[in-house]
C-alpha atoms as a PDB file:
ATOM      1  CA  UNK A   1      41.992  24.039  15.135  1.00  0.00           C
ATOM      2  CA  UNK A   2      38.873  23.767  12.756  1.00  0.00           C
ATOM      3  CA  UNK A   3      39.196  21.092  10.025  1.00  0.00           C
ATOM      4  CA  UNK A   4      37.048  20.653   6.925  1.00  0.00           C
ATOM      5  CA  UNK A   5      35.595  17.300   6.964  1.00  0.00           C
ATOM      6  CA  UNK A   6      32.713  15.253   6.644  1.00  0.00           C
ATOM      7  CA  UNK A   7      31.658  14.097  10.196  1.00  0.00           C
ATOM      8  CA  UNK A   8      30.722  10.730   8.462  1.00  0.00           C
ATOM      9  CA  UNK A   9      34.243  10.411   6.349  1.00  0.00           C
ATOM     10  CA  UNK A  10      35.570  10.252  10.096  1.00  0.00           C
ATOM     11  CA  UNK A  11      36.174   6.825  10.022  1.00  0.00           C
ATOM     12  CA  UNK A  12      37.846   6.516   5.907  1.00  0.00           C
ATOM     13  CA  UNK A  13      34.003   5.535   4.730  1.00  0.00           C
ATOM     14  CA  UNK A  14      32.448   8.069   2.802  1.00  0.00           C
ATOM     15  CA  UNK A  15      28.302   8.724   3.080  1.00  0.00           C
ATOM     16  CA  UNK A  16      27.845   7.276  -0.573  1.00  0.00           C
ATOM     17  CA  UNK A  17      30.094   4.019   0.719  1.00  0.00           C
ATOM     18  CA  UNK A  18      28.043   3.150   3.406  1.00  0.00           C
ATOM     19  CA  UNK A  19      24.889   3.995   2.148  1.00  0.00           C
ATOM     20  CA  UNK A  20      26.024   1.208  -0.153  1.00  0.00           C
ATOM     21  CA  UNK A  21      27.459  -0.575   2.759  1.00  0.00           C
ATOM     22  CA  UNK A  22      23.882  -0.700   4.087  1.00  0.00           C
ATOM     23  CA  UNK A  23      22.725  -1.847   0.777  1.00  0.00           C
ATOM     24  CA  UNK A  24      21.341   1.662   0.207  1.00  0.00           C
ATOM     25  CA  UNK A  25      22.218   2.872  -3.626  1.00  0.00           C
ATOM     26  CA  UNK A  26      19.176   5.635  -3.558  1.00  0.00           C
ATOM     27  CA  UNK A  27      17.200   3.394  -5.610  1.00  0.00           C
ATOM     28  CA  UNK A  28      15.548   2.095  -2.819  1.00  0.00           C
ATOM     29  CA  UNK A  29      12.901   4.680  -2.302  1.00  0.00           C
ATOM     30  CA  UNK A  30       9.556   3.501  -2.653  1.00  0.00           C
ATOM     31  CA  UNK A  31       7.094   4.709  -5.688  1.00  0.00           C
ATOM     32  CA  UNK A  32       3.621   4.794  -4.284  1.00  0.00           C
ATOM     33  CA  UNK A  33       2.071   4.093  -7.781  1.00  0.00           C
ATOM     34  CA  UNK A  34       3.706   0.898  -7.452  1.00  0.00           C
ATOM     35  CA  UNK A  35       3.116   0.272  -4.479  1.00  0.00           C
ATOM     36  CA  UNK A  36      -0.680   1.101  -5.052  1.00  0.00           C
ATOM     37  CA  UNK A  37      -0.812  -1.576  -7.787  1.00  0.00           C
ATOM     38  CA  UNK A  38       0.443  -4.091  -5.990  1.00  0.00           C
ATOM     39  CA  UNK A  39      -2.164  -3.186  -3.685  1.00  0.00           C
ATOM     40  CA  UNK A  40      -5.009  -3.677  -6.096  1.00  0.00           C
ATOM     41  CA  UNK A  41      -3.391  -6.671  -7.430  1.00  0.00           C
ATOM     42  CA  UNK A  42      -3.483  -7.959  -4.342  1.00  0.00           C
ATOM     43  CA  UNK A  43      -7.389  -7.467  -3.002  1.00  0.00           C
ATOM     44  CA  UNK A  44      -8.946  -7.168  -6.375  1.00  0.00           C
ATOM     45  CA  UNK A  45     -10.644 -10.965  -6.606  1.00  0.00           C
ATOM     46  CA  UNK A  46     -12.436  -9.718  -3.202  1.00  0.00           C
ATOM     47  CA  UNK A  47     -13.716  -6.177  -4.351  1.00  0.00           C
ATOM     48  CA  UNK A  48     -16.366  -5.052  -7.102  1.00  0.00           C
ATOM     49  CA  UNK A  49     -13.791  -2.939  -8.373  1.00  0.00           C
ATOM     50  CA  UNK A  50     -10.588  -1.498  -7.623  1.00  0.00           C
ATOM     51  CA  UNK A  51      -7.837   0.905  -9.440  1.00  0.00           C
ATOM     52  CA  UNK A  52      -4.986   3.408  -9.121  1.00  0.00           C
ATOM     53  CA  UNK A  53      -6.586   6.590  -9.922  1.00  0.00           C
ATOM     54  CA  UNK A  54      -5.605   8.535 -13.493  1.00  0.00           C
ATOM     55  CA  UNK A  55      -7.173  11.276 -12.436  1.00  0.00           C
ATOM     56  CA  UNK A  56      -5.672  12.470  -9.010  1.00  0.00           C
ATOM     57  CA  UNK A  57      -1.535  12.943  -9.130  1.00  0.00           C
ATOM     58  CA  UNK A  58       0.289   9.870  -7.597  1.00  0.00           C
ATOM     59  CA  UNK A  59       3.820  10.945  -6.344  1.00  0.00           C
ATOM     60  CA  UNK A  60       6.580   9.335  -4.636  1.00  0.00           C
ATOM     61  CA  UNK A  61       4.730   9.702  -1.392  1.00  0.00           C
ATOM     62  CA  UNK A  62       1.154   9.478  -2.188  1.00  0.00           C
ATOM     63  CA  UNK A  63      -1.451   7.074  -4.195  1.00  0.00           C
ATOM     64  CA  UNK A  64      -4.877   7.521  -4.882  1.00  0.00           C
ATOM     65  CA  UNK A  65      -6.588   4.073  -4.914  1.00  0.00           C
ATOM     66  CA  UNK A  66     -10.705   4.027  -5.979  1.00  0.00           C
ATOM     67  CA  UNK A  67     -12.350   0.881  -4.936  1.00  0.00           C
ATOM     68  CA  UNK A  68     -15.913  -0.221  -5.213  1.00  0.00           C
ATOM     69  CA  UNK A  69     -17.056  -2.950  -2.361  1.00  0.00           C
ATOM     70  CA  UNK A  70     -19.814  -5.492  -2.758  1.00  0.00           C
ATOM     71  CA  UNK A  71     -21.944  -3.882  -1.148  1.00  0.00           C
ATOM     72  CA  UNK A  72     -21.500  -1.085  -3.998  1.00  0.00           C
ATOM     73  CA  UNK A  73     -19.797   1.561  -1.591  1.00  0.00           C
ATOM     74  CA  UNK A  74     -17.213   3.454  -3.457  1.00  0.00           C
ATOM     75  CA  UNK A  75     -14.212   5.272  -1.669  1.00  0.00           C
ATOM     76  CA  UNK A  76     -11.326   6.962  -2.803  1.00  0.00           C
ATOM     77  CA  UNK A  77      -7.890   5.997  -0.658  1.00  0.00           C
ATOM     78  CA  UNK A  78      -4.940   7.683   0.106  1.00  0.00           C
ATOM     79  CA  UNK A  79      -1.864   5.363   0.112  1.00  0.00           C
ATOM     80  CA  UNK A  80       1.083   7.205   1.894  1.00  0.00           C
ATOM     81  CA  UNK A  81       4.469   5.629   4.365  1.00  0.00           C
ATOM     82  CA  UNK A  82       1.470   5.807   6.920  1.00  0.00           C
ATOM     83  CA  UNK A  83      -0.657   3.260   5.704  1.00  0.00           C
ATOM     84  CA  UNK A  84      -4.335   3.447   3.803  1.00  0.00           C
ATOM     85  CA  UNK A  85      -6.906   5.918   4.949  1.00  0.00           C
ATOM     86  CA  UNK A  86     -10.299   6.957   3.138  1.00  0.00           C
ATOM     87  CA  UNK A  87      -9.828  10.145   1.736  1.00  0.00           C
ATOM     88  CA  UNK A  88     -13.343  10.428  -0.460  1.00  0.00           C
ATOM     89  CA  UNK A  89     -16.461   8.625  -0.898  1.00  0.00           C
ATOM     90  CA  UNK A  90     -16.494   8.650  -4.038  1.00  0.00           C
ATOM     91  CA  UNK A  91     -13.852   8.029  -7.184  1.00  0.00           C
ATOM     92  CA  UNK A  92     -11.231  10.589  -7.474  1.00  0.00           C
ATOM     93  CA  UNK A  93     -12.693  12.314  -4.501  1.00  0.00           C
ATOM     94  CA  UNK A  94     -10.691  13.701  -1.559  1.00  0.00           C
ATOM     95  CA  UNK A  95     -12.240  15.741   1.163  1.00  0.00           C
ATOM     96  CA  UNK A  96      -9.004  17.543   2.928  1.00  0.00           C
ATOM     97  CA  UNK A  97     -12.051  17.718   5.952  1.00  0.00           C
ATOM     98  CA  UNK A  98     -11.906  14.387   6.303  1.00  0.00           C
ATOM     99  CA  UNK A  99     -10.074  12.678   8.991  1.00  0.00           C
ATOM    100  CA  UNK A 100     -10.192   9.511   8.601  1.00  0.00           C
ATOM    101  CA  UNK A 101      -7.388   6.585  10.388  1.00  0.00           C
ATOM    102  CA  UNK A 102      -4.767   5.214   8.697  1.00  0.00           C
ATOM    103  CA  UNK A 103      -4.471   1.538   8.623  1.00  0.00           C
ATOM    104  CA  UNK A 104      -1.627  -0.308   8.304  1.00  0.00           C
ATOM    105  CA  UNK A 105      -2.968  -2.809   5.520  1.00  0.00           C
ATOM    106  CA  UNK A 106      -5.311  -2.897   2.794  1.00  0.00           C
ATOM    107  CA  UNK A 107      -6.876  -5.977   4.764  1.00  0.00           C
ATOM    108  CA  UNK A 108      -7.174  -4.184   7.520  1.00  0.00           C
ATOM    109  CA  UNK A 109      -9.311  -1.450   6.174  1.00  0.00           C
ATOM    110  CA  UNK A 110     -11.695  -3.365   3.658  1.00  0.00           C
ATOM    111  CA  UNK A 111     -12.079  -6.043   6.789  1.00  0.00           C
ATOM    112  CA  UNK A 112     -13.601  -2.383   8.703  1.00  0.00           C
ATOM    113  CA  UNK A 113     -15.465  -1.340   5.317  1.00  0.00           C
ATOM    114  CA  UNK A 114     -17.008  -4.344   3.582  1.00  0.00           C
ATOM    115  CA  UNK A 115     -18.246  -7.473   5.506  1.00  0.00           C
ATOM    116  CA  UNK A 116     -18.680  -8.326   1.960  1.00  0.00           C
ATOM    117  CA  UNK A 117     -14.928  -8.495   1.706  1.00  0.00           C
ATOM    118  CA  UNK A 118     -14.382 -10.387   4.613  1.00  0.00           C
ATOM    119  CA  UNK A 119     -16.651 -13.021   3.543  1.00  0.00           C
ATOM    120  CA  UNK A 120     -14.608 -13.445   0.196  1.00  0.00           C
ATOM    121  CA  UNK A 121     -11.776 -13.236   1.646  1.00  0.00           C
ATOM    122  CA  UNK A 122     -12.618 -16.096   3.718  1.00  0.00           C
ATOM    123  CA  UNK A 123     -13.810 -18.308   1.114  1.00  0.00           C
ATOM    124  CA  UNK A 124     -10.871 -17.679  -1.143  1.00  0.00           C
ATOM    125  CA  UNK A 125      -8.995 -18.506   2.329  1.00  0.00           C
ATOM    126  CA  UNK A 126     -10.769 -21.664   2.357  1.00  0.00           C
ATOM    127  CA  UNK A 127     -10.563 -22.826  -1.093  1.00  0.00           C
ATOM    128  CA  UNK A 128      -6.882 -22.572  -1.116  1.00  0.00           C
ATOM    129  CA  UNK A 129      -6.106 -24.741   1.877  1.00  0.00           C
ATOM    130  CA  UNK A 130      -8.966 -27.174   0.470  1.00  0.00           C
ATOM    131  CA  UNK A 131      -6.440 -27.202  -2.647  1.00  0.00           C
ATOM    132  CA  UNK A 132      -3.645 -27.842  -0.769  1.00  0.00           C
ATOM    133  CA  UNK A 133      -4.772 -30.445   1.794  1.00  0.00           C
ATOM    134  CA  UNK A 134      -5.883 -31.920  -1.625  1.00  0.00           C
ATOM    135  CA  UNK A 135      -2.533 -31.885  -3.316  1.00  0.00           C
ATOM    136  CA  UNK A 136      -0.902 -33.033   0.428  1.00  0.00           C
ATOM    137  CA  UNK A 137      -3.274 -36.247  -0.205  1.00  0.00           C
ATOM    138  CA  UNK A 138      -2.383 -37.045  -3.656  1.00  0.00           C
END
């Protein structure tokens, strides 16, 4: 006996139900662009400079990210669902023969690239738990 049905209406709940169920609506799929801003927003006060690129096409799976450290060392990242990897050292440059790992957070890869960054990131560490042991005392 062959039947037409949906193999996940099997039990009365149709896919678009429980994808809702699950508190999936098919809105929920990320946009790199914003993720790449948030990003920036997050390490800029550490970096020389730092920006979603204009130039290079940002899709729903990929960001371009240029950042200049303290030390003056520009790279061009690639944000994808695998993390942050240098792509190009340079703005808006990416070198398909580079192979570069992916790490997991933006931390993690200006901690490898900038002991510049680390240091800030440190002090700004600092400075904040100064400020609250501060506002703990008062």
């Amino acid at each position: 006996m062959q039947t037409d049905c949906n193999p996940m209406e099997v039990n009365g709940v149709s896919q678009s139900e429980e994808n809702e169920l699950n508190g999936f609506d098919g809105t929920d799929i990320k946009d790199m662009r914003l993720e790449a801003e948030a990003v920036v927003n997050d390490v800029l006060f550490a970096v020389n400079n730092m920006f979603v690129s204009k130039n290079l096409r940002c899709a729903d799976d990929v960001a371009y990210i240029n950042v200049e450290t303290r030390e003056r060392n520009r790279y061009c990242l690639e944000l994808t669902e695998a993390g942050l990897r240098v792509v190009g050292y340079a703005f808006d440059q990416v070198d398909d023969h580079l192979q570069t790992p992916y790490h997991e957070t933006v931390y993690s890869l200006l901690d490898t690239l900038s002991p510049a960054y680390r240091d800030a990131f440190g002090n700004a560490l600092l400075q904040r738990l100064e400020a609250l042991k501060t506002d703990g005392q008062s």
